[in-house]
PDB file of N, CA and C in Angstrom:
ATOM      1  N   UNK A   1       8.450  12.435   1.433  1.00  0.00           N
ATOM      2  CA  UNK A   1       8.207  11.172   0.748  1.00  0.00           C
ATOM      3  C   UNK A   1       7.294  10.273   1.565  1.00  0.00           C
ATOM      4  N   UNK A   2       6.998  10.606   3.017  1.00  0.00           N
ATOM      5  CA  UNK A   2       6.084   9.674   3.807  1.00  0.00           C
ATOM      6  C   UNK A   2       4.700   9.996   3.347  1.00  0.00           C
ATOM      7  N   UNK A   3       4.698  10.925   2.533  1.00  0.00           N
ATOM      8  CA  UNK A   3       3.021  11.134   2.108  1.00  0.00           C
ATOM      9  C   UNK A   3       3.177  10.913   0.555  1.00  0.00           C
ATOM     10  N   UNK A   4       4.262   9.742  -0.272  1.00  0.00           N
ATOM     11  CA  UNK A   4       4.071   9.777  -1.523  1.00  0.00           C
ATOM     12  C   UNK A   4       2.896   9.080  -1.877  1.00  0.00           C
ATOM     13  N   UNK A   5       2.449   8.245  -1.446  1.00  0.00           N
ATOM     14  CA  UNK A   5       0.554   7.279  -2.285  1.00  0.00           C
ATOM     15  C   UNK A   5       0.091   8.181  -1.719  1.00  0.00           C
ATOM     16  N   UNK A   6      -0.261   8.930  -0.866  1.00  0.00           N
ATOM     17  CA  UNK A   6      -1.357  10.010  -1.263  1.00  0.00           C
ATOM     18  C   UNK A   6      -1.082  10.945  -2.316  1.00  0.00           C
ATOM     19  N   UNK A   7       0.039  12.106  -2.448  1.00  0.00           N
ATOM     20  CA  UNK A   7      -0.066  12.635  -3.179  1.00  0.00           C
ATOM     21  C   UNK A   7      -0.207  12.087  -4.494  1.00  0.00           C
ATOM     22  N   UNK A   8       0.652  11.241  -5.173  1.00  0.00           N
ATOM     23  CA  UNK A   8       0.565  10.407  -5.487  1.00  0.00           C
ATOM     24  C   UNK A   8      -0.563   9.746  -6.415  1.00  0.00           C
ATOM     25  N   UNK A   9      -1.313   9.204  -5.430  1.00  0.00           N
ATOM     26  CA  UNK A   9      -2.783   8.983  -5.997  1.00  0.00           C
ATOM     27  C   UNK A   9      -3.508  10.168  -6.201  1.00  0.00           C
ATOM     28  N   UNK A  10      -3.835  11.588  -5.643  1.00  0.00           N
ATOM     29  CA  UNK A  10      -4.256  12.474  -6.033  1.00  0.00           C
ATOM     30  C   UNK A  10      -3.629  12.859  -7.505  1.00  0.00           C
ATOM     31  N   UNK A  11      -2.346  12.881  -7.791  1.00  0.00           N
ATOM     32  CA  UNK A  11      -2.128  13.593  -8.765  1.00  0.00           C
ATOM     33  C   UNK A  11      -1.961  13.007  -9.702  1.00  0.00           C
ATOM     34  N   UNK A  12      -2.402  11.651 -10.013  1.00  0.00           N
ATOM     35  CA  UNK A  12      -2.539  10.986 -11.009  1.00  0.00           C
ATOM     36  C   UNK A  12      -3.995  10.887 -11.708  1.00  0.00           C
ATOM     37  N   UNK A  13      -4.547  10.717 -10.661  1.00  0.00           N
ATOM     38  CA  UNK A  13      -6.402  10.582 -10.769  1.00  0.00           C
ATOM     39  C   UNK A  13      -6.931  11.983 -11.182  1.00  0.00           C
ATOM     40  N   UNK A  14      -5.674  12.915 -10.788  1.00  0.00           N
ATOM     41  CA  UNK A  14      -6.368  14.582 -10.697  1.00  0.00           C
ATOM     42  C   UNK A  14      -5.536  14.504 -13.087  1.00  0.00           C
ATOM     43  N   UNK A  15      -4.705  14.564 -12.878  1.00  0.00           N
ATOM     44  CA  UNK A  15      -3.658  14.103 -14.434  1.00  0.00           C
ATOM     45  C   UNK A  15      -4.668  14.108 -15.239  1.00  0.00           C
ATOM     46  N   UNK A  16      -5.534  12.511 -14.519  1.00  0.00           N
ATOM     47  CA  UNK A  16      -6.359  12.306 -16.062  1.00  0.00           C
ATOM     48  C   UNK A  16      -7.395  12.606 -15.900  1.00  0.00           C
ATOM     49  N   UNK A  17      -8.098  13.207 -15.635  1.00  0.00           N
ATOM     50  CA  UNK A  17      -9.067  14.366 -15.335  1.00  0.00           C
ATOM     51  C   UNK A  17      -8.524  15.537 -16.376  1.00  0.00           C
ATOM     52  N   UNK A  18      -7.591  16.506 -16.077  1.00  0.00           N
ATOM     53  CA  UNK A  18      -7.439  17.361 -16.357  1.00  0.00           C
ATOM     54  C   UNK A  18      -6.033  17.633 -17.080  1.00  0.00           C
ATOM     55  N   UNK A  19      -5.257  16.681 -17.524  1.00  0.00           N
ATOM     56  CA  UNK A  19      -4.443  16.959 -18.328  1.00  0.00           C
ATOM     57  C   UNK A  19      -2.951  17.121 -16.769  1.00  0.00           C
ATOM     58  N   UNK A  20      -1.929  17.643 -17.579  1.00  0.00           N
ATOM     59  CA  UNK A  20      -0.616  17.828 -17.036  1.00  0.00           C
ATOM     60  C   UNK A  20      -0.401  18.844 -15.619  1.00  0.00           C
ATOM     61  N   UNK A  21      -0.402  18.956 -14.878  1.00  0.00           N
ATOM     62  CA  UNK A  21      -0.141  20.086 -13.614  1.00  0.00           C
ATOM     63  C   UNK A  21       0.535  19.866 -12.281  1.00  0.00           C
ATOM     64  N   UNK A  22      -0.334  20.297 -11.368  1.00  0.00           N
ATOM     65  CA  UNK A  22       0.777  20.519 -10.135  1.00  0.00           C
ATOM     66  C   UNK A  22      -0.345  19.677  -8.808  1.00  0.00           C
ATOM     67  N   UNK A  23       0.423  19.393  -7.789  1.00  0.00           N
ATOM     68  CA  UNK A  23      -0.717  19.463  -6.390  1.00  0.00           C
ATOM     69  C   UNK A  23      -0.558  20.634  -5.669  1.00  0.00           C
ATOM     70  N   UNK A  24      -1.225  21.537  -5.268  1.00  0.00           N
ATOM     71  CA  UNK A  24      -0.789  22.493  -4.273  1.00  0.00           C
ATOM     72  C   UNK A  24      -1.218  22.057  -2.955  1.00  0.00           C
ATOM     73  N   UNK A  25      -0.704  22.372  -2.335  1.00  0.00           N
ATOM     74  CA  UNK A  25      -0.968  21.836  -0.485  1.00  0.00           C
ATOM     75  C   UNK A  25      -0.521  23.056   0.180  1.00  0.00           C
ATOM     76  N   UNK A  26      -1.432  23.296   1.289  1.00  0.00           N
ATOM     77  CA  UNK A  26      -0.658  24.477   1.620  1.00  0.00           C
ATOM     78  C   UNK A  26       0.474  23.724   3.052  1.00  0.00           C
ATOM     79  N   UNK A  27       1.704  24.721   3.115  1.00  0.00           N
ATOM     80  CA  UNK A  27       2.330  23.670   4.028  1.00  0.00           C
ATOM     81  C   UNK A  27       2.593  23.724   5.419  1.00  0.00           C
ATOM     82  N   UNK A  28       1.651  24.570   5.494  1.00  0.00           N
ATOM     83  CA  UNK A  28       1.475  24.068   7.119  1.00  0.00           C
ATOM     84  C   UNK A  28       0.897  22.969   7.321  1.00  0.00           C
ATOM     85  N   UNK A  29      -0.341  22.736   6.567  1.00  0.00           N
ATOM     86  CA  UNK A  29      -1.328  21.494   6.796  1.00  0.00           C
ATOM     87  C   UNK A  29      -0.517  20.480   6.799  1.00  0.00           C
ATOM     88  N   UNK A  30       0.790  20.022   5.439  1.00  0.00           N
ATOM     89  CA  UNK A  30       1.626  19.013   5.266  1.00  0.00           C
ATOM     90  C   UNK A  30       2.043  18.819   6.587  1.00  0.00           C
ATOM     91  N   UNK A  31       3.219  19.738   7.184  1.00  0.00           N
ATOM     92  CA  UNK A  31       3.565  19.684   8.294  1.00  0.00           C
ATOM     93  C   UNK A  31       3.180  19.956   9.513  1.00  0.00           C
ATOM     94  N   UNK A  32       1.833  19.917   9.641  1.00  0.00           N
ATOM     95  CA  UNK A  32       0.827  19.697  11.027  1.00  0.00           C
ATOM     96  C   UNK A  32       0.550  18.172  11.375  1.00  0.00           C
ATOM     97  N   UNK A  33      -0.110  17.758   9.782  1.00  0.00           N
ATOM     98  CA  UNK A  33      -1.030  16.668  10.109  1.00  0.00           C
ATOM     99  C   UNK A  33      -0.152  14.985  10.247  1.00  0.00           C
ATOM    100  N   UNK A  34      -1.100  14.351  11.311  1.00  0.00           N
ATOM    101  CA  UNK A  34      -0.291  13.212  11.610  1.00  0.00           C
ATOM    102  C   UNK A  34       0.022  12.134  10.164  1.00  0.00           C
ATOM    103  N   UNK A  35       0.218  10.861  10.687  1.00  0.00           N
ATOM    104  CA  UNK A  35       0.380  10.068   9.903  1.00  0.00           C
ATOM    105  C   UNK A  35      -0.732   9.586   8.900  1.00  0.00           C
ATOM    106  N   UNK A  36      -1.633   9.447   9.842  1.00  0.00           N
ATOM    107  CA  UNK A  36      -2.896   8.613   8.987  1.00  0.00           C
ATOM    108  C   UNK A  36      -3.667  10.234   8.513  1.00  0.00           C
ATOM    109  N   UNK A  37      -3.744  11.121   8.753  1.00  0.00           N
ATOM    110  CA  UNK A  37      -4.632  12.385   8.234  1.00  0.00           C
ATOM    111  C   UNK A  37      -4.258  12.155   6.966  1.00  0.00           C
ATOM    112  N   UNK A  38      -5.799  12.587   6.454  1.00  0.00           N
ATOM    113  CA  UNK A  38      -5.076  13.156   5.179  1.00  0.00           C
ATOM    114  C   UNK A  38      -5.399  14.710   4.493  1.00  0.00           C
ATOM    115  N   UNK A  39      -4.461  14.783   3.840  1.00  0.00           N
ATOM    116  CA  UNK A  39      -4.605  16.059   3.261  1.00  0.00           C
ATOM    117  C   UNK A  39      -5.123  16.910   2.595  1.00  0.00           C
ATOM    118  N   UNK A  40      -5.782  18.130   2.689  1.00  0.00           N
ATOM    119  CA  UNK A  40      -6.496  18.872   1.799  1.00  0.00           C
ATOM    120  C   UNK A  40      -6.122  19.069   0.503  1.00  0.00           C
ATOM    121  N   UNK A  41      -5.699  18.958  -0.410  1.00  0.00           N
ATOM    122  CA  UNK A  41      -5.055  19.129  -1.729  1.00  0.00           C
ATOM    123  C   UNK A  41      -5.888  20.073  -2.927  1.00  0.00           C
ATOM    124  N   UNK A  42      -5.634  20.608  -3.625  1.00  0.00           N
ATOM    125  CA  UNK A  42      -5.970  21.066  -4.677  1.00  0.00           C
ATOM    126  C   UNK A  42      -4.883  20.733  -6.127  1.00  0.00           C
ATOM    127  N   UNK A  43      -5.454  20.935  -7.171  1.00  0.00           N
ATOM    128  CA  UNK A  43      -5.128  20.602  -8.289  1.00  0.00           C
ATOM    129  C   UNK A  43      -4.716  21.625  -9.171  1.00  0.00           C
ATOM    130  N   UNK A  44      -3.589  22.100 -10.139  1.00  0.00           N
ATOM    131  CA  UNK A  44      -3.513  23.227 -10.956  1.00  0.00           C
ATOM    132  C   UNK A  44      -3.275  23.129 -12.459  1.00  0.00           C
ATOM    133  N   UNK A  45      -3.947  22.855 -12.734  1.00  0.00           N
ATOM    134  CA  UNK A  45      -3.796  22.142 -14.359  1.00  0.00           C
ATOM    135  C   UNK A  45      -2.983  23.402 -15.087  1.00  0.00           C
ATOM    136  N   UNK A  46      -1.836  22.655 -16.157  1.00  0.00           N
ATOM    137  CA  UNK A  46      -1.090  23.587 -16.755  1.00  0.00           C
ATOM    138  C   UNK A  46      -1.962  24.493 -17.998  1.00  0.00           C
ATOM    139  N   UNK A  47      -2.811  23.827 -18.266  1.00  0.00           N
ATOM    140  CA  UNK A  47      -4.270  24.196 -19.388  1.00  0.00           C
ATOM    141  C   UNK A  47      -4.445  25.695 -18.600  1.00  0.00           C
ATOM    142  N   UNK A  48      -4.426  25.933 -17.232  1.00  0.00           N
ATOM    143  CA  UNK A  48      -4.847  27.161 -16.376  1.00  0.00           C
ATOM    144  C   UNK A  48      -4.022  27.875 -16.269  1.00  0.00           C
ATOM    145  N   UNK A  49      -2.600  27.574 -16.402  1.00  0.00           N
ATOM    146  CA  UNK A  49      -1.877  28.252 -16.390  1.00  0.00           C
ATOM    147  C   UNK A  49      -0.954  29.194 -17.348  1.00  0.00           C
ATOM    148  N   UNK A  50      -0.819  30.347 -17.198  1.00  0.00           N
ATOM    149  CA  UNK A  50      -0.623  31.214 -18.316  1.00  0.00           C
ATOM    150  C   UNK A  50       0.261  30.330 -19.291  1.00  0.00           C
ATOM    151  N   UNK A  51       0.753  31.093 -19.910  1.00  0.00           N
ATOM    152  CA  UNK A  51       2.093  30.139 -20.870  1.00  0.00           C
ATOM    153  C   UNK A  51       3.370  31.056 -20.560  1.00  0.00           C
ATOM    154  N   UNK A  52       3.388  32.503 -20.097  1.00  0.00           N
ATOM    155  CA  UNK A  52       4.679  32.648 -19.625  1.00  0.00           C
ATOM    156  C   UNK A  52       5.203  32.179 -18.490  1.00  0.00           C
ATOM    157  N   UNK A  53       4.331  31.386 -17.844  1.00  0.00           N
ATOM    158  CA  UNK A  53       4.476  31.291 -16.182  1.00  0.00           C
ATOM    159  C   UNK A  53       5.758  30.476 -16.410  1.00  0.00           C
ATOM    160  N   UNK A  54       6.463  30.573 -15.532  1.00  0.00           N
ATOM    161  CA  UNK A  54       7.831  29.705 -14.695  1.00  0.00           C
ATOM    162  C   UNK A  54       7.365  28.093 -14.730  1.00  0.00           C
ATOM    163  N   UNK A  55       6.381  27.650 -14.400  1.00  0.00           N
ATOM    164  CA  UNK A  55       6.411  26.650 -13.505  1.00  0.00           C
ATOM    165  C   UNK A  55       5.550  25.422 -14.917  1.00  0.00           C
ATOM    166  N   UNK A  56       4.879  26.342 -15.861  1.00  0.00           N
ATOM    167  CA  UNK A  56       4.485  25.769 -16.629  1.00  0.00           C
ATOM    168  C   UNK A  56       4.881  24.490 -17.496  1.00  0.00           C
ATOM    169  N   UNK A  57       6.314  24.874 -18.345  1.00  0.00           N
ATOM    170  CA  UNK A  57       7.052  23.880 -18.847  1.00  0.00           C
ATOM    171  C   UNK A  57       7.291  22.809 -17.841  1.00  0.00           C
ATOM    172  N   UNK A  58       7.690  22.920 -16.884  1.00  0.00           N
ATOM    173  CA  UNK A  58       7.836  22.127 -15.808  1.00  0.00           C
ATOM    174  C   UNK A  58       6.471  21.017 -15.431  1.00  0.00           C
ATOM    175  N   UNK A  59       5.604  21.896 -15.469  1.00  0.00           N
ATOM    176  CA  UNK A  59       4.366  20.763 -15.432  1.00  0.00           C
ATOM    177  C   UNK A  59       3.899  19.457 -16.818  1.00  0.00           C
ATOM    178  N   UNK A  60       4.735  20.183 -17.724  1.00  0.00           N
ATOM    179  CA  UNK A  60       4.102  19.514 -19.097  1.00  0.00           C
ATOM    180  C   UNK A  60       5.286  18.394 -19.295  1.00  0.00           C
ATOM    181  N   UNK A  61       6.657  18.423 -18.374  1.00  0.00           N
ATOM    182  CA  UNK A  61       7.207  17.597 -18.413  1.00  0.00           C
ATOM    183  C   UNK A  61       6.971  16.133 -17.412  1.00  0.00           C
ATOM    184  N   UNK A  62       6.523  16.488 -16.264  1.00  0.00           N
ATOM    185  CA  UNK A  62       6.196  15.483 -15.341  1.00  0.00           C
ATOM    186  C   UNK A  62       5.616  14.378 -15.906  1.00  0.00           C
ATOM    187  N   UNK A  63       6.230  12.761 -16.075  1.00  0.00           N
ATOM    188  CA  UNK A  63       5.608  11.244 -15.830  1.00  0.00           C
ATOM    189  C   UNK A  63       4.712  11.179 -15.066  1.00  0.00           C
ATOM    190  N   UNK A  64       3.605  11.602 -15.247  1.00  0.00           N
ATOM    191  CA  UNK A  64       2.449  11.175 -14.038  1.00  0.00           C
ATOM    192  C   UNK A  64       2.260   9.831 -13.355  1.00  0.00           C
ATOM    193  N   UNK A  65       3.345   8.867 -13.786  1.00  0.00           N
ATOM    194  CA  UNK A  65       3.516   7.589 -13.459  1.00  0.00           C
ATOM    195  C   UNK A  65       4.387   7.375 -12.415  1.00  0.00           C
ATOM    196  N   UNK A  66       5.530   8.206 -12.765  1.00  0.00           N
ATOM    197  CA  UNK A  66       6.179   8.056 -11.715  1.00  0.00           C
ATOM    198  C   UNK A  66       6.764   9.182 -11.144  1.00  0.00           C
ATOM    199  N   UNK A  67       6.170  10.571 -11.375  1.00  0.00           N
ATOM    200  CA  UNK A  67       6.613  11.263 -10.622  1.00  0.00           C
ATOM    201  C   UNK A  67       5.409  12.681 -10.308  1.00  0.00           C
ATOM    202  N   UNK A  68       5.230  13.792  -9.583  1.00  0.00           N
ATOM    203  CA  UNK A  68       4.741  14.967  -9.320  1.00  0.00           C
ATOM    204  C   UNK A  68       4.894  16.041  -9.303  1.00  0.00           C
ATOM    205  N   UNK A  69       4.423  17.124  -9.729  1.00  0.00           N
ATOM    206  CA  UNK A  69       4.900  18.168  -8.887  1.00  0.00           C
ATOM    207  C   UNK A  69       3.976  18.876  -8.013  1.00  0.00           C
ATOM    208  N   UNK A  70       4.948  19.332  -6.797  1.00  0.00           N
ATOM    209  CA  UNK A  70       4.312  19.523  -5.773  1.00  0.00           C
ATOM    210  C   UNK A  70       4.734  21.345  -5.406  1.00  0.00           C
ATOM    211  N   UNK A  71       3.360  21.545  -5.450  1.00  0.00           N
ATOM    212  CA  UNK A  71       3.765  23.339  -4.771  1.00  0.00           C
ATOM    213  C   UNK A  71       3.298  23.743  -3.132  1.00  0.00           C
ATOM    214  N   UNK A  72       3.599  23.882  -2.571  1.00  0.00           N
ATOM    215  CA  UNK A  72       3.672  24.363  -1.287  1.00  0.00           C
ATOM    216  C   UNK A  72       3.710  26.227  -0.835  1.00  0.00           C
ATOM    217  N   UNK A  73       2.554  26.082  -0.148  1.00  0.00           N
ATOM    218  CA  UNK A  73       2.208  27.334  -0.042  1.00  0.00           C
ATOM    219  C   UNK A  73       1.083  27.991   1.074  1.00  0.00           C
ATOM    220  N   UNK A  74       0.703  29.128   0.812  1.00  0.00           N
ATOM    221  CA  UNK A  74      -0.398  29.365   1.930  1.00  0.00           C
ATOM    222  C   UNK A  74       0.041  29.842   3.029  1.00  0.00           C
ATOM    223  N   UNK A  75       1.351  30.193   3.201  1.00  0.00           N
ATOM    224  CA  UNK A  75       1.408  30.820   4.626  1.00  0.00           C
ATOM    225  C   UNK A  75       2.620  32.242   4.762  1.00  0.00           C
ATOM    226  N   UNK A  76       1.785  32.697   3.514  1.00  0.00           N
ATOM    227  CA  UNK A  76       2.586  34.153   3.113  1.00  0.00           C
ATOM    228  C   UNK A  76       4.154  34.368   2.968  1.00  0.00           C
ATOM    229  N   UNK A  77       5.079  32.813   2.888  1.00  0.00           N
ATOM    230  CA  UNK A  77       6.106  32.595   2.080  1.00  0.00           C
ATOM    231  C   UNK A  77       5.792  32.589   0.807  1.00  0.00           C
ATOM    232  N   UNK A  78       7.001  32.743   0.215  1.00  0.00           N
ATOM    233  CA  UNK A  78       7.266  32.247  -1.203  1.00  0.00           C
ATOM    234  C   UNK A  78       6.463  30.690  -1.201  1.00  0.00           C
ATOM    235  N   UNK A  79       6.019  30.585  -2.756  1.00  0.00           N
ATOM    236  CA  UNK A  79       5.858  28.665  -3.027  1.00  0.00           C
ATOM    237  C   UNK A  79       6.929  28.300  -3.178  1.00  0.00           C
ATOM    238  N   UNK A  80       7.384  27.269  -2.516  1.00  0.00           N
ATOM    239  CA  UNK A  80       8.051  26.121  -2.876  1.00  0.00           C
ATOM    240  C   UNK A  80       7.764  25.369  -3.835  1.00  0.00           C
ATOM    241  N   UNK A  81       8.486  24.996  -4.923  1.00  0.00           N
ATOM    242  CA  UNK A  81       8.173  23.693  -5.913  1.00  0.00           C
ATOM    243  C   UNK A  81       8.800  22.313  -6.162  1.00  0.00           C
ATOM    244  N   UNK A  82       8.412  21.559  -5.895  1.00  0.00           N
ATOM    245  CA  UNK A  82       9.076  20.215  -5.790  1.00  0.00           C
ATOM    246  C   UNK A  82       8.921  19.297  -6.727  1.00  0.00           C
ATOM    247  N   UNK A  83       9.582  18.907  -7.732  1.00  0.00           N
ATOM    248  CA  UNK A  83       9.137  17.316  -8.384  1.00  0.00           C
ATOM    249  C   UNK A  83       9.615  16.375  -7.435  1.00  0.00           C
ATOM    250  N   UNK A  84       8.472  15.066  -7.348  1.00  0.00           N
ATOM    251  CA  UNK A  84       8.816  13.958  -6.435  1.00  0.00           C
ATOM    252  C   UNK A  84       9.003  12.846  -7.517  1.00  0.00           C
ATOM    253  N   UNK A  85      10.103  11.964  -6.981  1.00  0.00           N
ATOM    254  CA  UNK A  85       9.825  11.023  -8.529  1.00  0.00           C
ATOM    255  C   UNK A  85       9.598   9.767  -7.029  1.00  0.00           C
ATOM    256  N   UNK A  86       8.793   8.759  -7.258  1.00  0.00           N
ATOM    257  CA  UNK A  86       8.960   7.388  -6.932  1.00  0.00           C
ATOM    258  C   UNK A  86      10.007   6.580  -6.566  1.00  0.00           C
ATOM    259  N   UNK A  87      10.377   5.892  -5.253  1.00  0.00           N
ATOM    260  CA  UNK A  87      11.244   5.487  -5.374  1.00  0.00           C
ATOM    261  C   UNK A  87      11.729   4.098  -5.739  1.00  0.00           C
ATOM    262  N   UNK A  88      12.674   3.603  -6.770  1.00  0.00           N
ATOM    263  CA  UNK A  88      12.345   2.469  -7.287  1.00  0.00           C
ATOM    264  C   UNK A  88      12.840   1.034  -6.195  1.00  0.00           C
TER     265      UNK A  88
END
């Protein structure tokens, strides 16, 4: 949650661009980089994503207002998937 306005702002700005999806980060970078770094991110629009996929419905539900989802990956684990919601 110490990196929610970045992701955050990426995945809202990335939203309306491209409709409903995910941020992927890979997570080492998350958990390398200091406070002020910021992060490499990519975008996965659910439009790209098959329609049997797992993770799909899940993307088409996310509030891009107040919440994300976040996939974590890149270092030959499994992805992790996270919705982040805002905290009020």
């Amino acid at each position: 949650m110490a990196r929610w306005s970045q992701l955050h702002d990426f995945a809202r700005r990335s939203h309306a661009l491209s409709g409903p999806g995910a941020v992927l980060v890979e997570r080492r970078t998350i958990l390398d980089a200091g406070e002020e770094d910021v992060i490499p991110m990519n975008y996965v629009a659910a439009q790209d994503v098959p329609s049997g996929d797992d993770f799909r419905p899940l993307m088409l539900q996310i509030d891009p207002e107040r919440q994300l989802m976040l996939i974590l990956g890149g270092d030959g684990l499994d992805e992790t998937v996270l919705v982040l919601e805002r905290n009020q």
